[in-house]
N, C-alpha and C. Protein backbone atom coordinates (compact mmCIF):
# COMPACT_ATOMS: atom_id res chain seq x y z
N UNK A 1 -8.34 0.23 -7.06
CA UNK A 1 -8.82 -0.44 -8.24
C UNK A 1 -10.19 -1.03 -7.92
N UNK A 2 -11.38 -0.14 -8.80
CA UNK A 2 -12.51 -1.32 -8.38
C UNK A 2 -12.76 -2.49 -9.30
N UNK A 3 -12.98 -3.55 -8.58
CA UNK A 3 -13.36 -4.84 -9.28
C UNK A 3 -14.51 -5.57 -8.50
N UNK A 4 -15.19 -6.27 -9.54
CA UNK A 4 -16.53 -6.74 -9.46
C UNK A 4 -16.87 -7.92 -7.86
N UNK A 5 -17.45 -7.64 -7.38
CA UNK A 5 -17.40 -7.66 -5.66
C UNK A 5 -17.04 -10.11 -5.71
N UNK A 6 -17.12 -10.68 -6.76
CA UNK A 6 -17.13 -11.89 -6.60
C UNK A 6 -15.60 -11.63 -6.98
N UNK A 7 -14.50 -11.31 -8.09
CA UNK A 7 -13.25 -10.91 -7.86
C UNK A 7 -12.33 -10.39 -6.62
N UNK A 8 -13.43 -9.78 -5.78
CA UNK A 8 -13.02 -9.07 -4.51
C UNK A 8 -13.21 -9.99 -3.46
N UNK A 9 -14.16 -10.83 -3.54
CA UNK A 9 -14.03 -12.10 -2.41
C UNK A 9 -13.32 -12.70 -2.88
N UNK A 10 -12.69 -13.37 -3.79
CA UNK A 10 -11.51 -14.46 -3.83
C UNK A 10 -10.51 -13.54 -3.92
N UNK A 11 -10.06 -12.57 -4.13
CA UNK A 11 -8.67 -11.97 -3.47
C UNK A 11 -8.84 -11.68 -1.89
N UNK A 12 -9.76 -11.18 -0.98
CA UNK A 12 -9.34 -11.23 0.01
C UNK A 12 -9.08 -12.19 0.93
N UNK A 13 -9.79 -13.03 0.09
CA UNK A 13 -9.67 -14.83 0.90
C UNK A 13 -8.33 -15.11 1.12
N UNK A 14 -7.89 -15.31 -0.29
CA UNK A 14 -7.00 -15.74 -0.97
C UNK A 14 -5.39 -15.27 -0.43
N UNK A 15 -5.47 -13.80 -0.76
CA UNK A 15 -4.70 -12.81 -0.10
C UNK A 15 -3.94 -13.04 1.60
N UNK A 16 -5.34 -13.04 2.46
CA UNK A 16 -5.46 -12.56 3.33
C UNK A 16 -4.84 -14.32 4.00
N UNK A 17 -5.18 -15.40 3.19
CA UNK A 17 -5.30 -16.57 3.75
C UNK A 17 -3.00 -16.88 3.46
N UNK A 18 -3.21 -16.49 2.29
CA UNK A 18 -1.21 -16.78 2.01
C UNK A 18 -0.98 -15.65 2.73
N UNK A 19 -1.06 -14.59 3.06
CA UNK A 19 -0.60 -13.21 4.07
C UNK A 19 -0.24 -13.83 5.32
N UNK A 20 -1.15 -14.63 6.06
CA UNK A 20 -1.37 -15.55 7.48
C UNK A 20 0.32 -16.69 7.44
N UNK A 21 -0.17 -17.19 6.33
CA UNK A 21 0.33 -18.52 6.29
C UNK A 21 2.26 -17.87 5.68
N UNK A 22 2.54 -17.02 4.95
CA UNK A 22 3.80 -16.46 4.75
C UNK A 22 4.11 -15.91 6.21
N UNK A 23 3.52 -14.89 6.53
CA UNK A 23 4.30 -14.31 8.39
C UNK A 23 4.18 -15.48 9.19
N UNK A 24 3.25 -16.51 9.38
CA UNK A 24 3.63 -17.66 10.43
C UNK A 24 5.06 -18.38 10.43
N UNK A 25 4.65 -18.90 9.02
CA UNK A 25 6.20 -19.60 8.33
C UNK A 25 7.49 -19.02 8.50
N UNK A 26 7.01 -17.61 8.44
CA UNK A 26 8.18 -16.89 8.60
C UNK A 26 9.18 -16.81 10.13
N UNK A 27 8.16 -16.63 10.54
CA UNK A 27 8.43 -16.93 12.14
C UNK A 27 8.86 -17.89 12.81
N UNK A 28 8.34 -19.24 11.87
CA UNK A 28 8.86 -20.14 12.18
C UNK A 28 10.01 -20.14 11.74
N UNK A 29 10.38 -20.07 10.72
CA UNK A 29 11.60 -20.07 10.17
C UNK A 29 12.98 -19.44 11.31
N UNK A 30 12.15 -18.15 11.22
CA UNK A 30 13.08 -17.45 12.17
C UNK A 30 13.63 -17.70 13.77
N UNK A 31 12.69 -18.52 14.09
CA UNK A 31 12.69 -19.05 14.92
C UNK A 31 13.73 -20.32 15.11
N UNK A 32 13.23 -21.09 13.82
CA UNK A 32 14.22 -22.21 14.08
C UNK A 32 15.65 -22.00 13.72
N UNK A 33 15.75 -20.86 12.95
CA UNK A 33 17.12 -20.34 12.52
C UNK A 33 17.93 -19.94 13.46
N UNK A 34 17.36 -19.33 14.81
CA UNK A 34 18.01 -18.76 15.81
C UNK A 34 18.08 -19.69 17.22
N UNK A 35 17.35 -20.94 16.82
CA UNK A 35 17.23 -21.94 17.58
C UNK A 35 16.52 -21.57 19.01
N UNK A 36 15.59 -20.97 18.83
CA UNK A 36 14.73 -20.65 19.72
C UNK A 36 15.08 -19.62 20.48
N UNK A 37 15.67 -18.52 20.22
CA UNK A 37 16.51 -17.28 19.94
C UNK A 37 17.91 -17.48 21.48
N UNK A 38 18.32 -19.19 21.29
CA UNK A 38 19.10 -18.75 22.62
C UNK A 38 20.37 -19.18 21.94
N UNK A 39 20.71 -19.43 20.75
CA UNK A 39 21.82 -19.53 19.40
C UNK A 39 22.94 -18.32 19.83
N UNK A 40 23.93 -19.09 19.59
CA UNK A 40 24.98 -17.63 19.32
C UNK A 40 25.21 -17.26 18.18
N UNK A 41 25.66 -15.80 17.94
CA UNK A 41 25.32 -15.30 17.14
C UNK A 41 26.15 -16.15 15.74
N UNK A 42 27.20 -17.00 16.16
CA UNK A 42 27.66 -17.64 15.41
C UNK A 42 26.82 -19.03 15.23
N UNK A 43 26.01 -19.44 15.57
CA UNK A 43 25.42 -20.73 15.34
C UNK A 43 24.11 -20.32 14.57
N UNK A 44 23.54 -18.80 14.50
CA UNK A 44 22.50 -18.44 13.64
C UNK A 44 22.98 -19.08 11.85
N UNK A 45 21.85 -19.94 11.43
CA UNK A 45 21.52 -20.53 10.80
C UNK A 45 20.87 -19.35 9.44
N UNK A 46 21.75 -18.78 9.14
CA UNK A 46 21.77 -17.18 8.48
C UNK A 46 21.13 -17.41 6.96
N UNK A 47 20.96 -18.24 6.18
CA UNK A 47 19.85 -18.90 5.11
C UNK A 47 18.81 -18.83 5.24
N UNK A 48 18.70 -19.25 6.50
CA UNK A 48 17.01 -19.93 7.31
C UNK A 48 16.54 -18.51 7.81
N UNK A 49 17.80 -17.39 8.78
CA UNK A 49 16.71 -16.72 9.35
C UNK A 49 16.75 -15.58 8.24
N UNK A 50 17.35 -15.48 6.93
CA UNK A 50 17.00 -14.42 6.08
C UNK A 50 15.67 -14.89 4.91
N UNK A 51 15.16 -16.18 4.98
CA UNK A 51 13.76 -17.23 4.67
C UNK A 51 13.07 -16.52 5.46
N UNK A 52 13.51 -16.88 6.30
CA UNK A 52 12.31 -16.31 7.54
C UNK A 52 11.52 -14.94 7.25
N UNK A 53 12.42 -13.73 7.61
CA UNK A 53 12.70 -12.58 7.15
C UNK A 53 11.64 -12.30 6.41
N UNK A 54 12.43 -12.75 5.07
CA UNK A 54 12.11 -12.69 3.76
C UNK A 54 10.37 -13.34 3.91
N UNK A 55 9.81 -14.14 4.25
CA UNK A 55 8.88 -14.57 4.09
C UNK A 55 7.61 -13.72 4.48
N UNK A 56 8.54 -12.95 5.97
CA UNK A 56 7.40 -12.30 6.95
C UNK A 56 7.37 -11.03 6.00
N UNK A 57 8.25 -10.90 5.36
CA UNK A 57 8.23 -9.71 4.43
C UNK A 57 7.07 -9.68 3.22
N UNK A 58 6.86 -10.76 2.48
CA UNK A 58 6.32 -11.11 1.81
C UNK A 58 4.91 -11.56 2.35
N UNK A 59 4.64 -11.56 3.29
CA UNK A 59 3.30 -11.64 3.60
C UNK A 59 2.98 -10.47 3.80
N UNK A 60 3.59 -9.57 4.55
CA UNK A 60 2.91 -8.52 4.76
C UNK A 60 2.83 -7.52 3.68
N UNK A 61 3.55 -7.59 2.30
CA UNK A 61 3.32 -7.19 1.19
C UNK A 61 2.08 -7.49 0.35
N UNK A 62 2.04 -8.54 0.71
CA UNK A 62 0.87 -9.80 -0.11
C UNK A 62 -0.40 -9.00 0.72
N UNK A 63 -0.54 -8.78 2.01
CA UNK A 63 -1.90 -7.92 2.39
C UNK A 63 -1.91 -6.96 2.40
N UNK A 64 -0.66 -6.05 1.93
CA UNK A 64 -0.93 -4.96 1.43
C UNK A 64 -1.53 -4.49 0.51
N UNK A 65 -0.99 -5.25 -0.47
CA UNK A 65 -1.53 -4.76 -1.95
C UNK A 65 -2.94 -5.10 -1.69
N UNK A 66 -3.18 -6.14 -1.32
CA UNK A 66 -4.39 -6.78 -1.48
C UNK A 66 -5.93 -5.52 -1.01
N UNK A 67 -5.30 -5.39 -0.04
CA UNK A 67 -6.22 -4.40 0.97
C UNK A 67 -6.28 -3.27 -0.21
N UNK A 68 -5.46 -3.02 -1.50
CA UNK A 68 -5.80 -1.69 -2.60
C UNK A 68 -7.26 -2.12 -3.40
N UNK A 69 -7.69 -3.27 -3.06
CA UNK A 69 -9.22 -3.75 -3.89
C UNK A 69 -10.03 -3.02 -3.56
N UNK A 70 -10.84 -2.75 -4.41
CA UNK A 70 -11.84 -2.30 -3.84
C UNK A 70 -13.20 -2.82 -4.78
N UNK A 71 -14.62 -2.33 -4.34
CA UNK A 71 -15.62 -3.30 -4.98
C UNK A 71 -16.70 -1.78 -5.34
N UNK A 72 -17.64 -2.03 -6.25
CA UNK A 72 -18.47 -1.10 -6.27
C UNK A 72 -19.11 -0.81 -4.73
N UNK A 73 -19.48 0.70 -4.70
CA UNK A 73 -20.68 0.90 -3.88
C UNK A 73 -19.77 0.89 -2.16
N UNK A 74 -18.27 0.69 -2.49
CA UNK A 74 -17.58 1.06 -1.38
C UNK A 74 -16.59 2.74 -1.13
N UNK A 75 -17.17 3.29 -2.06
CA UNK A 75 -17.01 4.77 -1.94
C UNK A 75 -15.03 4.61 -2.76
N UNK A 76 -14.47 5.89 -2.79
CA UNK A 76 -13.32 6.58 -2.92
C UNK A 76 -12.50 6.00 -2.45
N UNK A 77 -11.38 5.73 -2.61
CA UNK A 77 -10.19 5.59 -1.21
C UNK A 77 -9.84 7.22 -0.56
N UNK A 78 -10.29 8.24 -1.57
CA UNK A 78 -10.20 9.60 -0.97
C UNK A 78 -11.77 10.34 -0.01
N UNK A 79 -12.75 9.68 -0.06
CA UNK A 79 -13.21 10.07 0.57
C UNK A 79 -13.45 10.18 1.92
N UNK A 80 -13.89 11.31 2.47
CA UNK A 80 -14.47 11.85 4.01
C UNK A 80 -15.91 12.03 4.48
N UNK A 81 -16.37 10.35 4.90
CA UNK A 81 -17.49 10.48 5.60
C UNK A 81 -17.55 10.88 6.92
N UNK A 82 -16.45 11.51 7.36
CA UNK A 82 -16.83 11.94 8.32
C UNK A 82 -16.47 13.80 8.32
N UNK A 83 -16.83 13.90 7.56
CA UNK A 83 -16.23 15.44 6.75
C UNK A 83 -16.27 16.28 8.33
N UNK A 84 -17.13 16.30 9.22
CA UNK A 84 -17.42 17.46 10.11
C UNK A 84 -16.28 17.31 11.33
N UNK A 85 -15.46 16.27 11.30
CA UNK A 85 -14.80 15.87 12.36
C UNK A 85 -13.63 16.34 12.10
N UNK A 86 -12.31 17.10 12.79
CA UNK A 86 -11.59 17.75 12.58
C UNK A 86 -9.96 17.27 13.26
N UNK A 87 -8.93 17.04 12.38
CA UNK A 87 -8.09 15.90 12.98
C UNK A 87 -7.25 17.09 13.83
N UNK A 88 -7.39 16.57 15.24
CA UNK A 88 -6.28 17.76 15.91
C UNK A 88 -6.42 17.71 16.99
């Protein structure tokens, strides 16, 4: 999708900045859910580490999409500037 390159700096900020801050959290989460992963499997805190999970999931969705921006004057997502180079 191209959009106008000042639209394209506040999504990758933006994006890229809750992307960070969802997988940290997440980790933390997961972390504290498993109690510093030395928990038995019965004392896992199974709310917290599917938060967790769920969060790291959601960040890395959140920079996915994000990374589909694109701005004028940044070419195709199909193009080959390096057309002469041959994958193999």
């Amino acid at each position: 999708m191209v959009v106008p390159r000042e639209l394209y700096k506040i999504v990758t900020v933006f994006s890229t900045l809750i992307a960070i801050v969802a997988v940290v959290g997440g980790f933390v989460l997961l972390d504290t859910a498993t109690n510093r992963t030395v928990a038995a499997a019965s004392e896992v805190n199974l709310p917290l580490a599917i938060a967790g999970v769920g969060a790291i999931a959601l960040g890395a969705a959140t920079y996915a999409f994000a990374s589909r921006f694109r701005t004028g004057g940044m070419g195709s997502p199909n193009s080959d500037d390096d057309g002469d180079i041959e994958d193999g």
